[in-house]
N, C-alpha and C. Protein backbone atom coordinates (compact mmCIF):
# COMPACT_ATOMS: atom_id res chain seq x y z
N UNK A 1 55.15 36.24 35.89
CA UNK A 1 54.33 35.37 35.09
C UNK A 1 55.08 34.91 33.84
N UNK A 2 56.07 35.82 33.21
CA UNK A 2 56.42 35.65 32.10
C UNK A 2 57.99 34.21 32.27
N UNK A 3 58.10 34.53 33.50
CA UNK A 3 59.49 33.81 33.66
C UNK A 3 58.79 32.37 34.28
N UNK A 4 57.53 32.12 34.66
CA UNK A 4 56.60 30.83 35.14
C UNK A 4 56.71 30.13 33.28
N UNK A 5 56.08 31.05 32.48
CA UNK A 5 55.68 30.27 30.97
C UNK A 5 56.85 29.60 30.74
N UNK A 6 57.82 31.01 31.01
CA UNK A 6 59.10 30.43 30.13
C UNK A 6 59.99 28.93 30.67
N UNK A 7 59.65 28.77 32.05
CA UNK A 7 60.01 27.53 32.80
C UNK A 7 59.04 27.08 32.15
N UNK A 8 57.74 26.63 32.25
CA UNK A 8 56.85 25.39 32.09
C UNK A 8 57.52 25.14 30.11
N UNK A 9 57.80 26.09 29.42
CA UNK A 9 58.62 25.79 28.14
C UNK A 9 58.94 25.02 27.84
N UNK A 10 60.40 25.61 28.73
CA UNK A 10 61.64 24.79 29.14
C UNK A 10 61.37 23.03 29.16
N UNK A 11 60.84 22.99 30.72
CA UNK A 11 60.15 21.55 31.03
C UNK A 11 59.42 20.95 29.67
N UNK A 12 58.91 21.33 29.06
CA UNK A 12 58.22 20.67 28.32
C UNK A 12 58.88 20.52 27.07
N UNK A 13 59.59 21.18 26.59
CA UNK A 13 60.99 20.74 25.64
C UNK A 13 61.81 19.87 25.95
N UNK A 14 62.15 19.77 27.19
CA UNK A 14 63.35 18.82 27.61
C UNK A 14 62.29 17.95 27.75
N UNK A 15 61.22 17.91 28.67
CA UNK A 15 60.22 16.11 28.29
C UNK A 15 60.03 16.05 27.21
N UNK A 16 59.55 16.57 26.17
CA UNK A 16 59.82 15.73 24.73
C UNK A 16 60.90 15.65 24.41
N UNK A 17 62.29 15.66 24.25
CA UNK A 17 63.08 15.85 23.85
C UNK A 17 63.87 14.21 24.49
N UNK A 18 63.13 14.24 26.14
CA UNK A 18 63.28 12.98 26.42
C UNK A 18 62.58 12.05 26.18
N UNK A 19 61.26 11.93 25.63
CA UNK A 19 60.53 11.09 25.45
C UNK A 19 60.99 10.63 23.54
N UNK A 20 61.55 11.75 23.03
CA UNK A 20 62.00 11.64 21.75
C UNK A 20 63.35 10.28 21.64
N UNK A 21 64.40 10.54 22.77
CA UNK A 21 64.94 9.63 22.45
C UNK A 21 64.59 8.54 23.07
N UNK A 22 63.64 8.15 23.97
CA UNK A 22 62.88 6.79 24.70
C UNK A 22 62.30 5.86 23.34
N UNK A 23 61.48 6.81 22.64
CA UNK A 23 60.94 5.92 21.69
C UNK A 23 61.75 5.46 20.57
N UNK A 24 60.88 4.37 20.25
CA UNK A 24 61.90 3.42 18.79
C UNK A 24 61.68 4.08 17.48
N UNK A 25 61.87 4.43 16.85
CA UNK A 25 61.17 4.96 15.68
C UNK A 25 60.97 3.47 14.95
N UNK A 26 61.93 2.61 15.07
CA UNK A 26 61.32 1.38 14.19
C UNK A 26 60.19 0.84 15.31
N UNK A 27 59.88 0.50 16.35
CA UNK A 27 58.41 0.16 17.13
C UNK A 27 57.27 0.90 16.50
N UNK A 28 57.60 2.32 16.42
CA UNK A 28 56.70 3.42 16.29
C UNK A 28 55.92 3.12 14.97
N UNK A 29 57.02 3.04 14.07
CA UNK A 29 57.04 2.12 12.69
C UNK A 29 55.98 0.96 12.20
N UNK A 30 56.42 0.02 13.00
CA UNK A 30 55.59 -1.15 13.45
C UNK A 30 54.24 -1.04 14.24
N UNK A 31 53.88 -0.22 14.46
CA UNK A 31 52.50 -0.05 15.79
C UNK A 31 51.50 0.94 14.29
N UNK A 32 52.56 1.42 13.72
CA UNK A 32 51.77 2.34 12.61
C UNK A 32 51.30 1.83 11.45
N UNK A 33 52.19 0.25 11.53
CA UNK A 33 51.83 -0.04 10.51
C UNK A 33 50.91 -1.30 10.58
N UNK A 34 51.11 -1.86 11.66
CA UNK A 34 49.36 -2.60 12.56
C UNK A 34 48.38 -1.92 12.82
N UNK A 35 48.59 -0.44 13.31
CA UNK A 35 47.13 0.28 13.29
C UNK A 35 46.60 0.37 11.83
N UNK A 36 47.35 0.38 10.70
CA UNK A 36 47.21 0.83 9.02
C UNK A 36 46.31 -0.79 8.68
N UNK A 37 47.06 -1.54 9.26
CA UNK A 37 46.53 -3.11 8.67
C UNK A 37 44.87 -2.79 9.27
N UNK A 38 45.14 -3.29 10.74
CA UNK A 38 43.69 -3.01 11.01
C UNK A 38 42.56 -2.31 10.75
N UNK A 39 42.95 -0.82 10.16
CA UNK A 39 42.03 -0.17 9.25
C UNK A 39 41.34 -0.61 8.15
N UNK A 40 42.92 -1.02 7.55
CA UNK A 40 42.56 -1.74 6.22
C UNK A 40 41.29 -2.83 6.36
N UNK A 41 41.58 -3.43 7.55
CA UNK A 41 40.49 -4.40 7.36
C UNK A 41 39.23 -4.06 8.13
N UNK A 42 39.17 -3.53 8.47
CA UNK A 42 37.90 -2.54 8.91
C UNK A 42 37.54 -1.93 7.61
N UNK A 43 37.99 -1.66 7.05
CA UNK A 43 37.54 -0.52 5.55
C UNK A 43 36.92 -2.12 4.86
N UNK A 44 37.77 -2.74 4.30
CA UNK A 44 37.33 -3.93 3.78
C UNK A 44 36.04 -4.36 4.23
N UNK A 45 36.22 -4.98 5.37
CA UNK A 45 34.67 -5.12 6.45
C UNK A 45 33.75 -4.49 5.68
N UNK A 46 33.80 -3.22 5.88
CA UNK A 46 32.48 -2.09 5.18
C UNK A 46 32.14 -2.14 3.90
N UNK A 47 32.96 -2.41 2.86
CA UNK A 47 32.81 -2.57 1.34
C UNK A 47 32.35 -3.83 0.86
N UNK A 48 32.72 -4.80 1.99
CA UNK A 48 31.90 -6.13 2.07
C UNK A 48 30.37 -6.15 1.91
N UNK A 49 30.39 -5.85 3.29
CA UNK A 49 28.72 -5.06 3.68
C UNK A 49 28.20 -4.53 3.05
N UNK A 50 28.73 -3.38 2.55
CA UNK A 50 27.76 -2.38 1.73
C UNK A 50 28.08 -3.06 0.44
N UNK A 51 29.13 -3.97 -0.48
CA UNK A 51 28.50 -4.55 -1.54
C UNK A 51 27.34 -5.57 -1.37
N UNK A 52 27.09 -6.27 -0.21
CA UNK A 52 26.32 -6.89 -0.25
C UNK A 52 24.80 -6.54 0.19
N UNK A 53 25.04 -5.64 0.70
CA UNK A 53 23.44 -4.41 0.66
C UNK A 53 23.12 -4.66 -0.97
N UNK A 54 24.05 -3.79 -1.28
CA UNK A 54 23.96 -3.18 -2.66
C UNK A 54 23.21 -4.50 -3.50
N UNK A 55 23.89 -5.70 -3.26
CA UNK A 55 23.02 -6.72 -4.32
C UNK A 55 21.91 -7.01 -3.93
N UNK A 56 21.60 -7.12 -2.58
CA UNK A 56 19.90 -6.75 -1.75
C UNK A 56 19.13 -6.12 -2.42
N UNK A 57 19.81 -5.26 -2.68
CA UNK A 57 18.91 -3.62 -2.83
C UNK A 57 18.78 -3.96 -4.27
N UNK A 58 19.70 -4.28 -5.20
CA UNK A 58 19.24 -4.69 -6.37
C UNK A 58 18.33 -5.69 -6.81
N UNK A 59 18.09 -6.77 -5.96
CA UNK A 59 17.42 -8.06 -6.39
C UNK A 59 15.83 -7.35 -5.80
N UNK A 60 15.72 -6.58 -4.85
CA UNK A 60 14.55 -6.22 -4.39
C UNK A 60 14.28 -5.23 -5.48
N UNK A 61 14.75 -4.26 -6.24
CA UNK A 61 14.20 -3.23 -6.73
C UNK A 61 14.21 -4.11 -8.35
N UNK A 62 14.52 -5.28 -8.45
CA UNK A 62 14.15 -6.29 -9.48
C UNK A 62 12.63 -6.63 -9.17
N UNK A 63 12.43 -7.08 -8.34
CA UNK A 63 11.48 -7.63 -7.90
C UNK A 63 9.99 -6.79 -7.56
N UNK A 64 10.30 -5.27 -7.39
CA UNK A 64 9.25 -4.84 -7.29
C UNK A 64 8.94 -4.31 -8.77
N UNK A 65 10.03 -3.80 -9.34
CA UNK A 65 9.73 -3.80 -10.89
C UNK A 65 8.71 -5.00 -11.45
N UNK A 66 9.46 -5.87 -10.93
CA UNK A 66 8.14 -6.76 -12.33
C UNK A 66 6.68 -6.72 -11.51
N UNK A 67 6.88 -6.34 -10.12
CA UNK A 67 5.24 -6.13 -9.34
C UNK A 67 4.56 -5.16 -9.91
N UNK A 68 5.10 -4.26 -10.32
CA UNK A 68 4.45 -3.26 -10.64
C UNK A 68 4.06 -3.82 -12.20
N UNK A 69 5.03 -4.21 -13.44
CA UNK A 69 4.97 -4.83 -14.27
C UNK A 69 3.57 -5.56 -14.09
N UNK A 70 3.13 -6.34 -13.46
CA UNK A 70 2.50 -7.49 -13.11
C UNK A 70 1.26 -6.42 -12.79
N UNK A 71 0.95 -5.69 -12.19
CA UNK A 71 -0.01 -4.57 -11.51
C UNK A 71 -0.76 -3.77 -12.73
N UNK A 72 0.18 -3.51 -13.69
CA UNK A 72 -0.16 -2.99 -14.87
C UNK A 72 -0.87 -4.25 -15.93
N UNK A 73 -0.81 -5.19 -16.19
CA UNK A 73 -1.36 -6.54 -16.84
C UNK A 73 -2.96 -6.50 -15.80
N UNK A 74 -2.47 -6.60 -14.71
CA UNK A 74 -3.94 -6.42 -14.09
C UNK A 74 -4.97 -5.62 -14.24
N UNK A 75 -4.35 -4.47 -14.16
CA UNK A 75 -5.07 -3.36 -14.14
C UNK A 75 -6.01 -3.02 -15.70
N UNK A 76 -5.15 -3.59 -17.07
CA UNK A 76 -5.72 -4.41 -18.31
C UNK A 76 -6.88 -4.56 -18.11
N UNK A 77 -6.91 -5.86 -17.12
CA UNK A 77 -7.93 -6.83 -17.23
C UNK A 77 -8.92 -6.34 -16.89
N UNK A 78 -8.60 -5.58 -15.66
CA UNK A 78 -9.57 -4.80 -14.70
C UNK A 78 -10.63 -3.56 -15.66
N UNK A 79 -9.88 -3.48 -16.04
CA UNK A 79 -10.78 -1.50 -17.13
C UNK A 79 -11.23 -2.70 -17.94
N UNK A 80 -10.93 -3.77 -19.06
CA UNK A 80 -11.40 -4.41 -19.77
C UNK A 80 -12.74 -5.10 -19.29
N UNK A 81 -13.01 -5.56 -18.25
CA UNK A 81 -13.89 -6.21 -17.62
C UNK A 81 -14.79 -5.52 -16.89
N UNK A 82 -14.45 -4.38 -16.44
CA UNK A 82 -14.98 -3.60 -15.80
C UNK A 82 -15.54 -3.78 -14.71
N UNK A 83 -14.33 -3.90 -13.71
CA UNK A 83 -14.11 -3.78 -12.81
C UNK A 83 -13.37 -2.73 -11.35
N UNK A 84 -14.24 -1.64 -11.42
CA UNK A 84 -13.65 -0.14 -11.36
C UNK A 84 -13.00 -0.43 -9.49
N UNK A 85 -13.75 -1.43 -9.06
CA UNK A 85 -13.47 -1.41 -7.63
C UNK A 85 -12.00 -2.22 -7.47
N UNK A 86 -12.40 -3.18 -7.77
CA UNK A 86 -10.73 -4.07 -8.09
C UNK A 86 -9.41 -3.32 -8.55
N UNK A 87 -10.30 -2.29 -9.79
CA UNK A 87 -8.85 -1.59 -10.57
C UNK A 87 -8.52 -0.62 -9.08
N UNK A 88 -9.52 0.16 -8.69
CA UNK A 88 -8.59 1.01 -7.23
C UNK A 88 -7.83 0.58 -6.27
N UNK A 89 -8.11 -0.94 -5.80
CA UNK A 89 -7.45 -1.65 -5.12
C UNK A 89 -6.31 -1.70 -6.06
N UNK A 90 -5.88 -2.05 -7.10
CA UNK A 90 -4.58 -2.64 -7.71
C UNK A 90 -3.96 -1.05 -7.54
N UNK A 91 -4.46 -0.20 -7.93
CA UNK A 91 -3.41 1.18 -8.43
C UNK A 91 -3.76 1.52 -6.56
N UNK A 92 -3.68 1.17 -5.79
CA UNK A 92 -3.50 1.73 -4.09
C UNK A 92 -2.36 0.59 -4.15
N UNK A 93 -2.27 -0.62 -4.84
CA UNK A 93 -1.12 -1.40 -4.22
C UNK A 93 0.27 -0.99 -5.31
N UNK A 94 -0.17 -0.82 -6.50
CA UNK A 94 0.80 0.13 -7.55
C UNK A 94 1.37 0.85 -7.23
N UNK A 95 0.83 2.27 -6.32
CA UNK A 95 1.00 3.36 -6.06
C UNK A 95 2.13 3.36 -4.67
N UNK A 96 1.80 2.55 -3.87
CA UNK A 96 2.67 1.63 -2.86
C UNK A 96 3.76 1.11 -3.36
N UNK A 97 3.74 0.46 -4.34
CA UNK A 97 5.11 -0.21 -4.90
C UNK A 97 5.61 0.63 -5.25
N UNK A 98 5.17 1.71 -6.27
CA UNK A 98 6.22 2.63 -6.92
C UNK A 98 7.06 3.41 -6.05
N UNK A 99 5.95 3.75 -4.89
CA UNK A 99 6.91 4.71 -3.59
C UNK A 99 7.99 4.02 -3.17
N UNK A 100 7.64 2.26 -2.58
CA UNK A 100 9.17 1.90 -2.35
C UNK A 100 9.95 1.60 -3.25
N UNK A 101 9.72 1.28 -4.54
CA UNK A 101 10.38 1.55 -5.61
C UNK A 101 11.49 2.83 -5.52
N UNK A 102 11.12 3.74 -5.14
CA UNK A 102 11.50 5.58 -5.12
C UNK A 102 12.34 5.20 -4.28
N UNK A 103 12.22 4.75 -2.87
CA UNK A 103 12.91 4.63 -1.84
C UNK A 103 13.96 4.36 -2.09
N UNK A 104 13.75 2.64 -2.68
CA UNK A 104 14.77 1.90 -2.90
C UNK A 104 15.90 2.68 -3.77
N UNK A 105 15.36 3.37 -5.05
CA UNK A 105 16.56 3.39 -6.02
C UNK A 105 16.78 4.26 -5.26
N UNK A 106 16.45 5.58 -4.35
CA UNK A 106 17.27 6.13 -3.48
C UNK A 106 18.54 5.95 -2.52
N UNK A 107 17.88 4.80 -2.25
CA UNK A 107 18.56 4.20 -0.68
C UNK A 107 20.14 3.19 -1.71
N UNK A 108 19.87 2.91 -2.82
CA UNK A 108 20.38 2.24 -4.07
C UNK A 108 21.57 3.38 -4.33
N UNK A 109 21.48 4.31 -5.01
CA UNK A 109 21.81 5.23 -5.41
C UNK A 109 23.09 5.90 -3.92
N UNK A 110 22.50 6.15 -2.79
CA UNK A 110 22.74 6.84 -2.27
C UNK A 110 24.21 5.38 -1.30
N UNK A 111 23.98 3.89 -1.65
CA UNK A 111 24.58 3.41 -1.10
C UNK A 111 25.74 3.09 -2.05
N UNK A 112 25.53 3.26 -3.37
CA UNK A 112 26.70 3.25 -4.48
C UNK A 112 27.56 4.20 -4.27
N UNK A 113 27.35 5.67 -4.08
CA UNK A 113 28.25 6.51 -3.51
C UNK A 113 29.04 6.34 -2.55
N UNK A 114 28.67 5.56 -1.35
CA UNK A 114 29.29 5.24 -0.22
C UNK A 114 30.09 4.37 -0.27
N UNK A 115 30.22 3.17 -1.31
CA UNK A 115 30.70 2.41 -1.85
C UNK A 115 31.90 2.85 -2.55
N UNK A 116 31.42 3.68 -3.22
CA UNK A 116 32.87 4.21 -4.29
C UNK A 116 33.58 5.21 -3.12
N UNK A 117 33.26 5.83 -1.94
CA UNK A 117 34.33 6.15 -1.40
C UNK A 117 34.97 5.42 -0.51
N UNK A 118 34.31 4.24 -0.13
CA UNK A 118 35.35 3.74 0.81
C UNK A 118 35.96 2.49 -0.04
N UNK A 119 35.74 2.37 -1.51
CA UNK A 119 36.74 1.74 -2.37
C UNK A 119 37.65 2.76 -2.26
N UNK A 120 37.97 3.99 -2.58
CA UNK A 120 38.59 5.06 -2.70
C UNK A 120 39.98 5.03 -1.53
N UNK A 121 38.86 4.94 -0.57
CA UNK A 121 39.81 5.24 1.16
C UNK A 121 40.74 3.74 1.02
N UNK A 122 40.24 2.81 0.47
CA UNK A 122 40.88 1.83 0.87
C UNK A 122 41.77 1.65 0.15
N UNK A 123 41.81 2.10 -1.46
CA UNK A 123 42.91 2.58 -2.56
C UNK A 123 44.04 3.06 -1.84
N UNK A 124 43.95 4.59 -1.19
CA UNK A 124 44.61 5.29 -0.76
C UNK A 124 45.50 4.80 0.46
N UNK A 125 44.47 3.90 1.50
CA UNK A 125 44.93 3.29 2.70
C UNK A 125 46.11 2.03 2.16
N UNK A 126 45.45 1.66 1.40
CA UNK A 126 46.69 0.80 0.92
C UNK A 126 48.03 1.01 0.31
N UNK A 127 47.75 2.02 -0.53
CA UNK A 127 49.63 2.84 -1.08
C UNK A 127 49.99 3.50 -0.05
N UNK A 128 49.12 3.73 1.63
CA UNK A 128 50.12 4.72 2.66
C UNK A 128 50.69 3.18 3.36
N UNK A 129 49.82 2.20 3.70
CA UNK A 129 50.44 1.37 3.69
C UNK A 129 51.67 0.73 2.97
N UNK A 130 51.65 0.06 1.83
CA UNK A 130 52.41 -0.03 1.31
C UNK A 130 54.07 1.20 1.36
N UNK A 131 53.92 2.42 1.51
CA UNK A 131 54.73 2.87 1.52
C UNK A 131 55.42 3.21 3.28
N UNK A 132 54.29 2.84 4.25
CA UNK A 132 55.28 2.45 5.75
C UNK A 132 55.72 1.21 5.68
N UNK A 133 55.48 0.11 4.79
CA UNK A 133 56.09 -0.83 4.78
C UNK A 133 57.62 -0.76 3.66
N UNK A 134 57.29 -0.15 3.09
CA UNK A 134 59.09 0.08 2.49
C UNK A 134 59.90 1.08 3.36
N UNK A 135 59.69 2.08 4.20
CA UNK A 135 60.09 2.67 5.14
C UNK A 135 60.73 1.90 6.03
N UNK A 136 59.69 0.97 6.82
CA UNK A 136 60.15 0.03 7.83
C UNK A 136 61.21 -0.91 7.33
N UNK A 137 61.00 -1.12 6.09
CA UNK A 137 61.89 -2.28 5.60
C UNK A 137 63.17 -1.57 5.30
N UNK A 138 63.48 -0.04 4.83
CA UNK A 138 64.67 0.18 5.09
C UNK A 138 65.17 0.73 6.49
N UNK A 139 64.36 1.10 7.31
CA UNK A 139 65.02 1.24 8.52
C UNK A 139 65.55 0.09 9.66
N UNK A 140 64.77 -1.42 9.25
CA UNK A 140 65.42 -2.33 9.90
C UNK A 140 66.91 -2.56 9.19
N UNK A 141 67.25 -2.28 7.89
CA UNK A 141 68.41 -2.47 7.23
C UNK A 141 69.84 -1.70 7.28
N UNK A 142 69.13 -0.71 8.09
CA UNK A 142 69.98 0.37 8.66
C UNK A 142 70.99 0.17 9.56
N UNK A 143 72.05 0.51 9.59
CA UNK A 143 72.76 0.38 11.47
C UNK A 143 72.36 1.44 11.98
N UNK A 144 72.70 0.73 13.11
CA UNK A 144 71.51 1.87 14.25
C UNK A 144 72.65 2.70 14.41
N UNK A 145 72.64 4.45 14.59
CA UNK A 145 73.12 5.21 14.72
C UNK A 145 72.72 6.03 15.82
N UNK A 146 73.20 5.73 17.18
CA UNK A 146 72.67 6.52 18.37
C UNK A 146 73.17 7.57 18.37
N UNK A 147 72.21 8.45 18.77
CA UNK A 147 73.17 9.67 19.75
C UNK A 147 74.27 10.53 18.68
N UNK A 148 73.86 10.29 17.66
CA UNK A 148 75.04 10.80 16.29
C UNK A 148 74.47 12.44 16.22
N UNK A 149 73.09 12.42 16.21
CA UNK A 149 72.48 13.77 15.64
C UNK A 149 72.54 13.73 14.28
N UNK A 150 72.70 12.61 13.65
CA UNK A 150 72.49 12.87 12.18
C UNK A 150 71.35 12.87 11.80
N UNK A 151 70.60 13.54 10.12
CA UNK A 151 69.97 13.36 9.68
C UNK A 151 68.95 12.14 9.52
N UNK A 152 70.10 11.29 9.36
CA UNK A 152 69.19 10.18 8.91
C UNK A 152 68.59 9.20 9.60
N UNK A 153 68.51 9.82 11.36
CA UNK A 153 67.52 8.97 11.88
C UNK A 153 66.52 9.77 12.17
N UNK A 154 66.36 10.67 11.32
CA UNK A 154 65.08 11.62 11.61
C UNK A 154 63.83 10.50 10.39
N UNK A 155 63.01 9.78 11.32
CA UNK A 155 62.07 9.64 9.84
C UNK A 155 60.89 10.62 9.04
N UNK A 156 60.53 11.61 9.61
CA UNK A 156 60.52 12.93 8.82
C UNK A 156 61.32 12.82 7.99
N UNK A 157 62.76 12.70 7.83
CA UNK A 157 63.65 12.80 6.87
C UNK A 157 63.32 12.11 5.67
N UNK A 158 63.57 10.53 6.02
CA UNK A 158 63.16 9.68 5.41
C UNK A 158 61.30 9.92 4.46
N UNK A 159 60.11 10.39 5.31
CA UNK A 159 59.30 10.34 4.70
C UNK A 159 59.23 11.29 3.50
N UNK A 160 60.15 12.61 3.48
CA UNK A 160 59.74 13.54 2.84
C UNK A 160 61.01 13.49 1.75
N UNK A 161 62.13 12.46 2.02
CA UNK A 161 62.55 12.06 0.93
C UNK A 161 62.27 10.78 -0.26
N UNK A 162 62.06 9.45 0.76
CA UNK A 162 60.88 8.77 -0.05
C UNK A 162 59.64 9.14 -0.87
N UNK A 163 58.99 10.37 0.04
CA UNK A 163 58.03 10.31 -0.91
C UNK A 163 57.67 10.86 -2.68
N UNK A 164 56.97 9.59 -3.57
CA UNK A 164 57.31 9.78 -4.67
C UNK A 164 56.05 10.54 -5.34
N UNK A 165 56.06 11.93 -5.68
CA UNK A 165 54.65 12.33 -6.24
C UNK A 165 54.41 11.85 -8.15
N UNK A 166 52.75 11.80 -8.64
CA UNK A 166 52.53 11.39 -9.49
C UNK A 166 53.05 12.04 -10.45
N UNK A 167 53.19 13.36 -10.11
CA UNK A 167 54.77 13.92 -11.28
C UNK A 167 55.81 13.66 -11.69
N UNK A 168 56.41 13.29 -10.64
CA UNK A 168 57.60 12.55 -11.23
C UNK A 168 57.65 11.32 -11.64
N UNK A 169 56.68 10.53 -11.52
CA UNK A 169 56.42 9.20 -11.99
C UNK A 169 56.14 9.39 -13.33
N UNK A 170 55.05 10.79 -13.67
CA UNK A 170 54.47 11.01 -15.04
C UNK A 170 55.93 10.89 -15.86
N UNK A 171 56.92 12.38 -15.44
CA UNK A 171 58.49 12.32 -16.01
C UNK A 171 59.43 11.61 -16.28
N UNK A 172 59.25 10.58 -15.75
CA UNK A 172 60.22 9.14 -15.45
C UNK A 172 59.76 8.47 -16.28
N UNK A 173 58.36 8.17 -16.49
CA UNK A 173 57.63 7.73 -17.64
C UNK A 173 58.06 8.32 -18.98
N UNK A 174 57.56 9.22 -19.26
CA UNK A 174 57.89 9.72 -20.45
C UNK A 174 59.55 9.77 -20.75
N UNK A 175 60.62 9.94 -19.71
CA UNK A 175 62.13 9.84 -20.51
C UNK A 175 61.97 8.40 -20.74
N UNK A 176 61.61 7.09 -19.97
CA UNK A 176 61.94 6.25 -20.13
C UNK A 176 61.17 5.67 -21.66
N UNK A 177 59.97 6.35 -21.97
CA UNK A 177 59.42 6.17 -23.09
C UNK A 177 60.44 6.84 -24.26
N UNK A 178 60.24 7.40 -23.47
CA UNK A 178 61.40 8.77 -25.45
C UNK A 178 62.98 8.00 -25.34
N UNK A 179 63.63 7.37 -24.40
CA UNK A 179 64.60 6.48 -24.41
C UNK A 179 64.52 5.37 -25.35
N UNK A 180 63.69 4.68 -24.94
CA UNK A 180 63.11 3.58 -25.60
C UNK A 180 62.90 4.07 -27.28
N UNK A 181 61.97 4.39 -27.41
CA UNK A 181 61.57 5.53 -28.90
C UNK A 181 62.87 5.78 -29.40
N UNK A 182 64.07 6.38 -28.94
CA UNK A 182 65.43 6.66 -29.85
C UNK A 182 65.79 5.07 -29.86
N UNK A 183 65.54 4.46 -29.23
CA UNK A 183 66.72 3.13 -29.47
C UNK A 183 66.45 2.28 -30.72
């Protein structure tokens, strides 16, 4: 049994290993960075939408405000005149408004959140973008190096040396500030 695993291993190292050099890493590149676009605009799509809920949802929870506004002036008139049957009818249609009132700033509330994260995702989607597109752009600039075994057609390599964290940007900032400051 143990010498079956260790074959099916085997096989399956050497097929990736062949499927490793079949693929392009610049195609791979390119397919990653059309699936990234298309997200992007799928994310967009949604922030569309849900901003334009969002101004729905605002012009309606305008609108039942001044109903209720308007319900209360009635209801004035109603105790003033004395009119106890009328006033129950208005505070059953009051009492109605205020609930979808409730709803709304709920449904309001709860769609602003959703909003600020897929502004968020799409922040983020866009600097991973942006940064397979400087990738791709130096690997078409590259000569192609077959079959070398070097480093530098590993793009693992490339990603984990490109990538720039907000630390060192903070550091780079500040010498280039205190540079500036001595001059």
């Amino acid at each position: 049994m143990a010498l079956i695993n260790r074959v099916t291993r085997l096989f399956r190292a050497d097929f990736n290993a062949v499927l490793d050099h079949i693929e392009e890493p610049e195609q791979l590149l390119k397919q990653a960075i059309r699936d990234m676009e298309d997200e992007l605009a799928s994310i967009e799509q949604r922030v569309a939408r849900c901003t334009h809920d969002q101004k729905s949802l605002g012009v309606r929870r305008g609108e039942i405000k001044s109903s209720i506004d308007e319900f209360d002036e009635q209801l004035d008139l109603c105790f003033e005149s004395g009119k106890d049957d009328l006033a129950k009818t208005l505070i059953k249609r009051k009492l109605e408004a205020e609930r979808i009132l409730k709803q709304l700033v709920s449904k309001f509330d709860a769609n602003d959140r959703y909003l600020d994260e897929q502004r968020t995702l799409l922040d983020e989607n866009r600097s991973t973008l942006d940064s397979l597109k400087q990738k791709a752009e130096l690997i078409s600039h590259r000569p192609l190096v077959r079959g070398s075994g070097s480093d530098f057609d590993d793009i693992g390599w490339m990603s984990r040396e490109l990538r720039i964290g907000d630390d060192e940007v903070e550091i780079a900032y500040l010498r280039e500030k205190a540079a500036r400051a001595a001059s």
